[in-house]
Protein backbone atom coordinates (compact mmCIF):
# COMPACT_ATOMS: atom_id res chain seq x y z
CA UNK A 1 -122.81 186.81 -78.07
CA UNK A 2 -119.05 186.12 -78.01
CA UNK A 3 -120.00 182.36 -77.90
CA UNK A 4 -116.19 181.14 -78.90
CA UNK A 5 -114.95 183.15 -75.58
CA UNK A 6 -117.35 181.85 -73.54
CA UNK A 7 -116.82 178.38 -74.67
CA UNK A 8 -112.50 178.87 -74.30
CA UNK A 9 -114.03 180.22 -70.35
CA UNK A 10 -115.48 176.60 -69.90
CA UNK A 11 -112.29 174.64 -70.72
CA UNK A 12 -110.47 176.69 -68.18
CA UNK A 13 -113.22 176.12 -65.58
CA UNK A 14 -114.62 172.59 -66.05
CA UNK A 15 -112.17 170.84 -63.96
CA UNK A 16 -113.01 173.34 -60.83
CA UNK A 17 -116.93 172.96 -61.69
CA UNK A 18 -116.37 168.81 -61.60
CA UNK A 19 -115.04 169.68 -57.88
CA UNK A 20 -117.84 172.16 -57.18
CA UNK A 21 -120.68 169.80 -58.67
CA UNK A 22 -118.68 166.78 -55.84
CA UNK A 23 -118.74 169.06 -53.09
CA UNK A 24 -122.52 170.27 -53.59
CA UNK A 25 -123.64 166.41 -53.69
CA UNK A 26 -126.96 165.89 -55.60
CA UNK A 27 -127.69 169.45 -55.68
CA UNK A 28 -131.64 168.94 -55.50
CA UNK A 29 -133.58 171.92 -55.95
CA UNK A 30 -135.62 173.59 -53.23
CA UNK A 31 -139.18 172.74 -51.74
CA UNK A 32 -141.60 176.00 -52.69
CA UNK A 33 -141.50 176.14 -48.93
CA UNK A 34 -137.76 176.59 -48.77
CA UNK A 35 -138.28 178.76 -51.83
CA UNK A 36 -141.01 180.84 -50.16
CA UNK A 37 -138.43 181.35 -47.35
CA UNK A 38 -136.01 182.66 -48.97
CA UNK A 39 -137.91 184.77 -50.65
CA UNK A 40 -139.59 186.32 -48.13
CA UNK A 41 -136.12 186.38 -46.17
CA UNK A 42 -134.62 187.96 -49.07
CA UNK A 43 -136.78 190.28 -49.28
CA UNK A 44 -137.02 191.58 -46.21
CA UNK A 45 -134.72 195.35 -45.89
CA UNK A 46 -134.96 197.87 -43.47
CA UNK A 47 -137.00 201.03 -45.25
CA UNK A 48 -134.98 204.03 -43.69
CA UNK A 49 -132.10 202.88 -45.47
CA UNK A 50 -131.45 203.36 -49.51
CA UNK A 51 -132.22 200.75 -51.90
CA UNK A 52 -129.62 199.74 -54.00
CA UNK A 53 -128.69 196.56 -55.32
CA UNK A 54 -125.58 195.03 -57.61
CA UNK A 55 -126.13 193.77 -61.21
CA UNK A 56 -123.40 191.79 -63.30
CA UNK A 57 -123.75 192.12 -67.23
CA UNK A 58 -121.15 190.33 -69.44
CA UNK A 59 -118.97 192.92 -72.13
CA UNK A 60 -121.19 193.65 -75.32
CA UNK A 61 -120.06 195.08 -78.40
CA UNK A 62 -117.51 196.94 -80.52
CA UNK A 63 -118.02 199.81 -78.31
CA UNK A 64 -117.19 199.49 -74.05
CA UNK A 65 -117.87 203.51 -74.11
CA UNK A 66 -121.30 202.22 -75.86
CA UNK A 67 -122.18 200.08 -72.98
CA UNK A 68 -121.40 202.49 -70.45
CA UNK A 69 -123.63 204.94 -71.72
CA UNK A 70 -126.09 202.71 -72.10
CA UNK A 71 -125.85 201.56 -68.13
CA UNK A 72 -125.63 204.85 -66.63
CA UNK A 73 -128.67 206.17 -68.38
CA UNK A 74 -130.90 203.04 -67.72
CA UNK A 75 -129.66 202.62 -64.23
CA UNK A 76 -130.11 206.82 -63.47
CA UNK A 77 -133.86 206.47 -65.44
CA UNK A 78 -134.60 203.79 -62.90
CA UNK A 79 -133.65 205.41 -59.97
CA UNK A 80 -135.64 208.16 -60.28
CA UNK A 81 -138.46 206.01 -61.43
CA UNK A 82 -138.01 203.70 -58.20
CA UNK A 83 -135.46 205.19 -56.16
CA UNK A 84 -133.43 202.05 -56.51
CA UNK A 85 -130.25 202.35 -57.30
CA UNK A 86 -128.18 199.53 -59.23
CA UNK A 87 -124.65 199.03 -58.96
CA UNK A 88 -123.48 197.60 -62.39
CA UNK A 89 -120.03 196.17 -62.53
CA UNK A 90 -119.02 195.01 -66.45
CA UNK A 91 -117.75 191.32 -66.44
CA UNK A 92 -115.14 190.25 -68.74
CA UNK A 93 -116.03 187.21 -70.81
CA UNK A 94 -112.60 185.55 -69.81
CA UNK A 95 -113.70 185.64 -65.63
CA UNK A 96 -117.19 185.57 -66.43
CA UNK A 97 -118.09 181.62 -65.95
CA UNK A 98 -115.28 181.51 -62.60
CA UNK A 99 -117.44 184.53 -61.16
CA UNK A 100 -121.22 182.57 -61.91
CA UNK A 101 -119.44 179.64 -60.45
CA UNK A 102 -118.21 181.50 -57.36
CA UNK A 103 -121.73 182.99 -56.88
CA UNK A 104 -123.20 180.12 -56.92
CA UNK A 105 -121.28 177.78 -54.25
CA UNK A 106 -120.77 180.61 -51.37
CA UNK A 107 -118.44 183.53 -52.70
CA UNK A 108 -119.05 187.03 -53.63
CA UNK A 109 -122.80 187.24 -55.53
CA UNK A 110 -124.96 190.24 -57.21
CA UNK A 111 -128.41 190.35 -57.04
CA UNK A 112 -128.69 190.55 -60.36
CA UNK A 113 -126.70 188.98 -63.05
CA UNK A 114 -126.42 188.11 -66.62
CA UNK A 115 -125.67 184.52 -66.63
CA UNK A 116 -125.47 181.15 -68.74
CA UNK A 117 -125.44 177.18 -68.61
CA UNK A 118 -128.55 177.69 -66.12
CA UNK A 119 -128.81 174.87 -65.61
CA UNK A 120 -125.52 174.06 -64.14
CA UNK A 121 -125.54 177.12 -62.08
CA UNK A 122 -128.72 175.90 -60.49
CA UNK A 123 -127.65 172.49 -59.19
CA UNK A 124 -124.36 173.90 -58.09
CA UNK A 125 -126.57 176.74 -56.12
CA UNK A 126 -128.46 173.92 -54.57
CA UNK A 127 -130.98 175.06 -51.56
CA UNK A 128 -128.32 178.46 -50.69
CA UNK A 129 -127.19 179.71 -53.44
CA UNK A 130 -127.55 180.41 -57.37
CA UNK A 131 -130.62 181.64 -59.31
CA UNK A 132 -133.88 182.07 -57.76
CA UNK A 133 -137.23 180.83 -58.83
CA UNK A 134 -139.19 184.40 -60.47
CA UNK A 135 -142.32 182.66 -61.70
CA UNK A 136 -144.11 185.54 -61.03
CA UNK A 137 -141.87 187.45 -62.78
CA UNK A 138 -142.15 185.59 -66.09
CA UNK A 139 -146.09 185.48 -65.57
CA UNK A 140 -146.72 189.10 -65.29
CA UNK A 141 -144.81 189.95 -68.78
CA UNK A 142 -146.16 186.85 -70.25
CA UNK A 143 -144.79 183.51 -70.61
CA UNK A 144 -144.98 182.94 -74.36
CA UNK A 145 -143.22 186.37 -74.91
CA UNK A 146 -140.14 184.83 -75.87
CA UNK A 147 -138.78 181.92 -78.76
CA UNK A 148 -138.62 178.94 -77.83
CA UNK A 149 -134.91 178.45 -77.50
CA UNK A 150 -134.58 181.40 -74.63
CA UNK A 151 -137.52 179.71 -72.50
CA UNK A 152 -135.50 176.27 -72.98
CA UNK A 153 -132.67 178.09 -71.44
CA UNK A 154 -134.56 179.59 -68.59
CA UNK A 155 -137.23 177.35 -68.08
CA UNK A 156 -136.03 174.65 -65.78
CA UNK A 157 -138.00 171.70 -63.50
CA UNK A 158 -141.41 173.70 -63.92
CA UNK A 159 -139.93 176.94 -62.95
CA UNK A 160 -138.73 180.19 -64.84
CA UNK A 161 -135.20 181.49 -62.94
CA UNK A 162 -134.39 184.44 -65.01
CA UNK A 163 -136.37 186.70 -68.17
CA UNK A 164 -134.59 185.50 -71.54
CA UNK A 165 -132.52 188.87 -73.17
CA UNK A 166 -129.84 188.28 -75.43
CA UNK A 167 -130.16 185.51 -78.56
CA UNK A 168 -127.62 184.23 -81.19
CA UNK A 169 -128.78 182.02 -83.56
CA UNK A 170 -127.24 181.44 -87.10
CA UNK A 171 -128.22 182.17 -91.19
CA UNK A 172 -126.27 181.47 -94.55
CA UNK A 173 -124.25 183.98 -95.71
CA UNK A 174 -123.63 184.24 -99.59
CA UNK A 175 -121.67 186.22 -102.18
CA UNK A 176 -124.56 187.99 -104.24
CA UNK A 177 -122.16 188.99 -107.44
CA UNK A 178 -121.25 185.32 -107.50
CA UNK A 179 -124.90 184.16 -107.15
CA UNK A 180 -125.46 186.50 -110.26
CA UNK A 181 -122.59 185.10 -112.36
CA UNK A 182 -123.62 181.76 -111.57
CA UNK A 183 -127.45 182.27 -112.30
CA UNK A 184 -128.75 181.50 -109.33
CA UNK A 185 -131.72 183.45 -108.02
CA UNK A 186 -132.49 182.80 -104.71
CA UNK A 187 -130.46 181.14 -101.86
CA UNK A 188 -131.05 177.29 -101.18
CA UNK A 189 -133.83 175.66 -99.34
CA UNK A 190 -132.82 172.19 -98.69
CA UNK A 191 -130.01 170.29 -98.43
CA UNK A 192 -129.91 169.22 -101.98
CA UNK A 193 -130.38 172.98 -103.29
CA UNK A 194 -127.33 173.64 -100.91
CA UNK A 195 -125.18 170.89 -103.10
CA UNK A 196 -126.69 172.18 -106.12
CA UNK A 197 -125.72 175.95 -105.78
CA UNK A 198 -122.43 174.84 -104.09
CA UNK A 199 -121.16 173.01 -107.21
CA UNK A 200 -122.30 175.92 -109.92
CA UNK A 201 -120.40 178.36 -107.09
CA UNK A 202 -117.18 176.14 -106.92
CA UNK A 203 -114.05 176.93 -109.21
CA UNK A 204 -111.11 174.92 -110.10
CA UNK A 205 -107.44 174.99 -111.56
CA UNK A 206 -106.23 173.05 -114.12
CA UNK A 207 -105.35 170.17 -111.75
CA UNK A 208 -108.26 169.91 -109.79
CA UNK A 209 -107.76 172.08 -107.20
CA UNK A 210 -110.25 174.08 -105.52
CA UNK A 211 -109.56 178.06 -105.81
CA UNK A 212 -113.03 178.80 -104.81
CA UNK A 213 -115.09 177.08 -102.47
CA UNK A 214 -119.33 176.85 -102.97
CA UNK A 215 -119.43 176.33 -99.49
CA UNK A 216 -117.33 176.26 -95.72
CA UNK A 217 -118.90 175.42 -92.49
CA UNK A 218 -118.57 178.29 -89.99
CA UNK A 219 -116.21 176.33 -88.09
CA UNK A 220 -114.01 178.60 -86.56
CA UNK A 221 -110.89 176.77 -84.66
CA UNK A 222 -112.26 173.19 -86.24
CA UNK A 223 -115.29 173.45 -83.95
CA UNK A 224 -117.46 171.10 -85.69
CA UNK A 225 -120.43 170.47 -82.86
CA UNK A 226 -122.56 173.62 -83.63
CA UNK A 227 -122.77 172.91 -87.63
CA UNK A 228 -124.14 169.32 -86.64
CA UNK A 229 -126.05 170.56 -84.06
CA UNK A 230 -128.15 172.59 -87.00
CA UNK A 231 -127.43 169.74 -89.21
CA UNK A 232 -128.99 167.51 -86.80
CA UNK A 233 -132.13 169.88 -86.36
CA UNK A 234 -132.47 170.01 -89.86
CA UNK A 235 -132.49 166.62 -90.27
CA UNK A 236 -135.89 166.13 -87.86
CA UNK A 237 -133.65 165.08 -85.37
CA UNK A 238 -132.72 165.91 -81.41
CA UNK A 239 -129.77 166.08 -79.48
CA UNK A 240 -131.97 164.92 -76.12
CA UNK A 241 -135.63 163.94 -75.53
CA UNK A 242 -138.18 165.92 -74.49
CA UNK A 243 -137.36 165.88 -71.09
CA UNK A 244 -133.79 166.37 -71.73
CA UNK A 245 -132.84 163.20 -69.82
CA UNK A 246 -131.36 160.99 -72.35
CA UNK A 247 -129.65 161.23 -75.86
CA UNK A 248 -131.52 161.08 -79.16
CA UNK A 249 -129.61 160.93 -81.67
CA UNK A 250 -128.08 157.48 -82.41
CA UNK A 251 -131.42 157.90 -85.23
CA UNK A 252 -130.83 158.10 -88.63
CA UNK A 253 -131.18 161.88 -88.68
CA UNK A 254 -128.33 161.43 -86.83
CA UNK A 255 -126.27 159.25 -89.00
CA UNK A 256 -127.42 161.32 -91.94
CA UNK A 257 -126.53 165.11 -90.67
CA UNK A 258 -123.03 163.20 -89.56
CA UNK A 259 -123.19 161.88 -93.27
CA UNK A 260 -123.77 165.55 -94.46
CA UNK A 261 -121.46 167.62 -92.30
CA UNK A 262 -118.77 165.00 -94.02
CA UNK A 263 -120.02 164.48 -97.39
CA UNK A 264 -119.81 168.60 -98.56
CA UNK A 265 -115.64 167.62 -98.39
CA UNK A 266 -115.38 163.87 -99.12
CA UNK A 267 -118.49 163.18 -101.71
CA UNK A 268 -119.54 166.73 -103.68
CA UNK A 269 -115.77 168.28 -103.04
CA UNK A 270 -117.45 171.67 -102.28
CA UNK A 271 -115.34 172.93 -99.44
CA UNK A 272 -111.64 172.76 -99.17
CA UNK A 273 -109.92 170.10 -97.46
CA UNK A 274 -108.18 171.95 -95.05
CA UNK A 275 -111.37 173.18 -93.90
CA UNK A 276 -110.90 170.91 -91.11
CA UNK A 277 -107.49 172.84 -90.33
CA UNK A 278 -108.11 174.82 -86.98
CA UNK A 279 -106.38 177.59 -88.25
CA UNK A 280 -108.80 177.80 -91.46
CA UNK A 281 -111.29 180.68 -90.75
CA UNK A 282 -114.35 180.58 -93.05
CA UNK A 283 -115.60 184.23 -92.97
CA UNK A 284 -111.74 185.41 -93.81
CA UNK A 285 -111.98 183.09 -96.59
CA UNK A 286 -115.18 184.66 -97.77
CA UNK A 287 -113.70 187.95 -97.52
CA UNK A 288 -110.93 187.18 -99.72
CA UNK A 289 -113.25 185.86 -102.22
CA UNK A 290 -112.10 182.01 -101.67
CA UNK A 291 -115.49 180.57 -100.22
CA UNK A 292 -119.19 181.84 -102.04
CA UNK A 293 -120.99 180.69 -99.03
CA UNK A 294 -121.00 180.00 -95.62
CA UNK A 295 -123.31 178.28 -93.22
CA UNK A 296 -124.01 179.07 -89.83
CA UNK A 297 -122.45 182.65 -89.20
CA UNK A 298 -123.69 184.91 -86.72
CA UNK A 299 -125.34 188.44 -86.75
CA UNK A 300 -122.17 190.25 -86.00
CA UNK A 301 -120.64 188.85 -89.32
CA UNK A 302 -121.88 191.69 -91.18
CA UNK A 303 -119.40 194.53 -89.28
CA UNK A 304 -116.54 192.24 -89.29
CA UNK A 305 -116.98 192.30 -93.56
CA UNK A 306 -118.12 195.94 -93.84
CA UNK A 307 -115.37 196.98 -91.65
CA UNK A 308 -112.09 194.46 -93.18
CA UNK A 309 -113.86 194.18 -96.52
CA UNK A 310 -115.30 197.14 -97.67
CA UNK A 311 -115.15 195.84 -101.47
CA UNK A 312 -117.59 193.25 -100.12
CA UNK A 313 -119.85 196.41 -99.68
CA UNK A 314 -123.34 195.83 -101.39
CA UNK A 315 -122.21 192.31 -102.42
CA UNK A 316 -123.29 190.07 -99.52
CA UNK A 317 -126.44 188.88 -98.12
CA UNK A 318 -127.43 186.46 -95.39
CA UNK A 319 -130.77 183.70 -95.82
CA UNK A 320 -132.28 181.01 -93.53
CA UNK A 321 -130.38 177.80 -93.69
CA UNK A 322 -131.26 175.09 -95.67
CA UNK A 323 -132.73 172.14 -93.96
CA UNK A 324 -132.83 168.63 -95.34
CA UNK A 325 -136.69 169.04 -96.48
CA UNK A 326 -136.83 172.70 -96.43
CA UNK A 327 -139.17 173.08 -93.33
CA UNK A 328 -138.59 172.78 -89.86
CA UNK A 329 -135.90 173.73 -87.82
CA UNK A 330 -132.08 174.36 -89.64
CA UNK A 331 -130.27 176.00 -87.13
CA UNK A 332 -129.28 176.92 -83.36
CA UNK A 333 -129.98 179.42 -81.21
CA UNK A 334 -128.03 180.40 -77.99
CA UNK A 335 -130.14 182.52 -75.22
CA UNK A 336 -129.24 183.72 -71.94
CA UNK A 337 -131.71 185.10 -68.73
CA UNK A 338 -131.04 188.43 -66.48
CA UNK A 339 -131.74 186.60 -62.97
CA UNK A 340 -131.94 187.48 -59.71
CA UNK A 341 -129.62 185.47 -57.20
CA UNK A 342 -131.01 183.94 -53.79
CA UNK A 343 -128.53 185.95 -52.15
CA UNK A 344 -130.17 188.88 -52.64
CA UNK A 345 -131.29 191.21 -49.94
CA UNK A 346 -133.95 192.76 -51.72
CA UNK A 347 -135.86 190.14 -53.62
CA UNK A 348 -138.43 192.77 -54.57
CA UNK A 349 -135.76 195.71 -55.73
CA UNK A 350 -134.48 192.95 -58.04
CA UNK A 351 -137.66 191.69 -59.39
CA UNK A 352 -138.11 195.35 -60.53
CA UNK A 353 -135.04 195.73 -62.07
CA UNK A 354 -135.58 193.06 -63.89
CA UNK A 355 -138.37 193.67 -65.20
CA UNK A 356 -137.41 197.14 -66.32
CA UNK A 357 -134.05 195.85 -67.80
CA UNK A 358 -136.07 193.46 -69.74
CA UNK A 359 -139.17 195.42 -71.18
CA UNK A 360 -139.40 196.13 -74.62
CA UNK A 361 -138.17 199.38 -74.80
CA UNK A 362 -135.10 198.48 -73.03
CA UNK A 363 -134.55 195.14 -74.91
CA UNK A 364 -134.51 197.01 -78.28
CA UNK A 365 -132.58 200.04 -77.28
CA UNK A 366 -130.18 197.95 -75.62
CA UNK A 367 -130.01 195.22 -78.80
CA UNK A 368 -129.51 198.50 -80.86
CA UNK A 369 -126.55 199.63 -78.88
CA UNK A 370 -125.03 196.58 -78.20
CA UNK A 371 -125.41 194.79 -81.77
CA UNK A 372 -127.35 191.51 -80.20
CA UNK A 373 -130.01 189.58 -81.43
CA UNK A 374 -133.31 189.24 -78.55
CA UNK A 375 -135.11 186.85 -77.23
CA UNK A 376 -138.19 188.56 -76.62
CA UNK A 377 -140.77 187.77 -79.85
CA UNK A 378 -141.75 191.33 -79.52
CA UNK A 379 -138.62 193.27 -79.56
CA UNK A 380 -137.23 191.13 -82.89
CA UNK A 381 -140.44 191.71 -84.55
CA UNK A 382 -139.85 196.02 -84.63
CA UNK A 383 -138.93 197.00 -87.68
CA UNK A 384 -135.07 197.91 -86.52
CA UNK A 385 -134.75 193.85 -87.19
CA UNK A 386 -137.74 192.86 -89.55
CA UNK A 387 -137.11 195.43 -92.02
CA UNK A 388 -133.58 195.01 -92.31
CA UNK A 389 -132.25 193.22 -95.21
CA UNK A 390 -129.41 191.71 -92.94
CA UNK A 391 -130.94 191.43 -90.05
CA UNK A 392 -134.55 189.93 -91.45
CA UNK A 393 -132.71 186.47 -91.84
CA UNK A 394 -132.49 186.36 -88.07
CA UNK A 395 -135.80 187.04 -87.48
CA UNK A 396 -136.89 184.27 -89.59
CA UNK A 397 -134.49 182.15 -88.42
CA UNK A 398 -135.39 181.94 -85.00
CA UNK A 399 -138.77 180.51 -85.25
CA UNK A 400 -136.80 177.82 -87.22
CA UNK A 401 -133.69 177.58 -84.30
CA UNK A 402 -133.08 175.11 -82.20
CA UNK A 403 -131.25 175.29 -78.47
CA UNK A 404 -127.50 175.34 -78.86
CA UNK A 405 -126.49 174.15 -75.32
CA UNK A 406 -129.04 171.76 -73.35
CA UNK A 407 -130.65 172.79 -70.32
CA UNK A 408 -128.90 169.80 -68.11
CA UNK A 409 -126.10 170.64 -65.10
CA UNK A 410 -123.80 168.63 -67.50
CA UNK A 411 -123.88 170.39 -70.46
CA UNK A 412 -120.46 172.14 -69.88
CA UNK A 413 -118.58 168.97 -69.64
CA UNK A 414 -120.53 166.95 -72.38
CA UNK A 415 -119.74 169.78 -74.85
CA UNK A 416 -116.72 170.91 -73.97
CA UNK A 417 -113.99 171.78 -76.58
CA UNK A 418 -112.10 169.65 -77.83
CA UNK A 419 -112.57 167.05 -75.85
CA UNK A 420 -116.18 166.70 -74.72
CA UNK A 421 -118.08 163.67 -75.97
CA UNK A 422 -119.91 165.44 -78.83
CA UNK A 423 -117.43 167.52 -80.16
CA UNK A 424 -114.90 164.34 -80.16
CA UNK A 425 -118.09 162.56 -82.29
CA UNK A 426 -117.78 165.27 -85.25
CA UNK A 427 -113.92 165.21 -84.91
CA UNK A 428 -114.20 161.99 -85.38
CA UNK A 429 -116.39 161.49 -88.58
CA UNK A 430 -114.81 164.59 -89.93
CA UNK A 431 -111.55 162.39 -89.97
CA UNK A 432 -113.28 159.80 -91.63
CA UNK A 433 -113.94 157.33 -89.05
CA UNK A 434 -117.75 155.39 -88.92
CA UNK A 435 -120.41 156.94 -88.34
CA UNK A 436 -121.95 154.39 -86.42
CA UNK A 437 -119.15 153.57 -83.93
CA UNK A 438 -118.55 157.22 -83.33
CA UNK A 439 -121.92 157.75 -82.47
CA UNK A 440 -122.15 154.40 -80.34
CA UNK A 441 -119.05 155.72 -78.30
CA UNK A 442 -120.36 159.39 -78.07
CA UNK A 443 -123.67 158.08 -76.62
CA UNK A 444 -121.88 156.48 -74.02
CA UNK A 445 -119.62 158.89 -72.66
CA UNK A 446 -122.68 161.86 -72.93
CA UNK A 447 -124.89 158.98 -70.64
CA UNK A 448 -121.93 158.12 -68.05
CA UNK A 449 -121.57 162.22 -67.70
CA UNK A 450 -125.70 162.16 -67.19
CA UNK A 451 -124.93 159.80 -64.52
């Protein structure tokens, strides 16, 4: 998932969704009575006439001629199955989030569409407009069928509004020659194995300086919130409760995974100081041999290196990240659902779109094609993923992930980059300032945006 777009797609929209989230009031969600209306309303379409519907899908891949081919042949192998026919239309990442937005407060809407920050979308839809409940969906391909993080994100107030597809969660990358040279045998558990390795992996000049890093946060444009978000899971902490209503983590596994993110620069000199630089890109560094590890990249690392650093071939490897203890969760994960809009004029077309779009079969082929992780338990449990020697990483990984964004109608704003309240807090103790009094302020501004 081209999560850095998509986040550069929220700065440019926030201010607009502020206005939208004014102008839609309290956005409550609809009685099942209201919801059984529309449904039914939806549904309704007059039988002499041909079935077809609209479906928006966000760019994926190296490839557009890839995902092209891919949409004509599912969408022609589903008309003759159905005799439905689905208009796809290809969304840029850049327009994606103004188009959801648009859908979902009165302007031009698909039936179907790929879509993110649920959440959001759904109290901006209100009673009208948005995603639609498809509990019966989810129930008739089986509600555990998925990891944990792509339910969070689809999974609101008691009901499911769209089948989890795409996943992103994150591993360790490391330099295997260097392991060797260094002695080390397997890649770190915890968080003291991580400082461990990191110092016999770090290399000096004669004055001190470092010429190769053991380690670099994957902290691409100084973007500091997604480390500590693993950091924090890692830790035993939480970002919310439960119930996602109120902060957790002014905890001590929040003051320690603060401690942490800092302490790799400041207290074990591991990393480079201009690490914090927003012009310091980890996996470039890695390619040019300056950094031995780095924590938290993504599943499409592995083309970027075999494809600018083909002397790199044979010579990397990605592992689960380390967690403080070794167990539990030590990373994110980032999910998105296929959902069906309230708009629709053929609830029942969509439904069975969406269903075929997300079956097995599909998911893989299209996570094949596409390069994307899946958050369906079955389709990242084929051997495509758990026989890979890159890809396995994932798969363990995301029984150990964590949700990257929070399923609350704020998230957008509280996260936002650079100035959102949590990625201000890591800014903040990156730069040295306490812990405590960062966190303190960062709680505040995250509960006044609840508010």
């Amino acid at each position: 998932m081209k999560k850095v777009v998509r986040l550069i797609g929220v700065i440019l929209a926030v201010t607009m969704m502020v206005a939208v989230f004014t102008a839609c009031g309290s956005g409550q969600q609809s009685s099942d009575s209201t919801q059984a209306q529309n449904t039914s309303s939806a549904g309704s379409t007059n039988s002499n006439e041909p079935r077809e519907i609209s479906f928006w899908i966000q760019k994926y891949g190296s490839d557009p001629a890839a995902q092209e081919t891919l949409l004509k042949e599912m969408t022609a192998d589903f008309e003759s199955k159905t005799g439905i026919k689905v208009k796809y239309s290809i969304v840029d990442w850049g327009q994606a989030l103004n188009k959801l937005t648009l859908a979902c407060t009165g302007g031009e809407a698909p039936d179907v569409a790929d879509i993110f920050f649920t959440a959001s979308l759904i109290q901006m839809g209100g009673d009208k407009y948005g995603p639609m409940e498809i509990d019966d969906v989810a129930k008739e391909m089986g509600e555990d069928s998925w990891f944990q993080a792509g339910k969070d994100e689809a999974y609101q107030n008691g009901h499911w509004y769209g089948i989890p597809w795409r996943f992103d969660t994150r591993v360790l990358l490391y330099n295997t020659e260097y392991f060797k040279e260094a002695g080390i045998t397997s890649a770190p558990k915890t968080w003291d194995e991580l400082v461990s390795v990191g110092k016999k992996l770090t290399k000096t000049d004669a004055k001190g300086n470092i010429t190769r890093a053991g380690l670099a946060w994957f902290n691409m444009m100084a973007r500091f919130d997604q480390t500590w978000f693993s950091l924090l899971g890692g830790a035993g902490g939480s970002l919310m409760d439960a119930e996602f209503k109120s902060p957790t983590f002014n905890t001590q596994a929040g003051i320690d995974s603060l401690t942490f993110l800092r302490d790799v620069n400041e207290k074990y000199k591991i990393a480079v100081p201009n690490m914090v630089d927003p012009s310091y890109d980890p996996v470039a560094e890695f390619m040019a041999g300056k950094v031995a590890m780095v924590f938290g990249v993504t599943a499409e690392t592995k083309n970027n290196i075999e494809q600018q650093a083909p002397q790199l071939k044979d010579k990397f490897a990605s592992a689960v990240m380390p967690s403080k203890s070794g167990e539990g969760a030590s990373s994110i994960a980032f999910s998105a659902p296929i959902a069906v809009f309230k708009t629709t004029k053929d609830a029942d077309a969509s439904k069975q779109w969406v269903k075929y779009f997300c079956n097995t079969e599909n998911q893989l082929k299209a996570s094949k094609t596409l390069s994307l992780l899946n958050s369906s338990k079955a389709v990242m449990s084929d051997s495509y993923f758990s026989q890979d020697a890159w890809l396995s990483a994932f798969v363990n990984q995301s029984d150990r992930a964590v949700a990257g964004d929070m399923p609350i109608a704020q998230w957008s704003q509280i996260d936002a980059w650079p100035n959102g309240p949590l990625p201000t807090l890591c800014t903040e103790v990156i730069a040295g300032k306490d812990i405590q009094q960062s966190i303190d302020k960062s709680i505040k501004e995250f509960e006044n945006l609840m508010k």
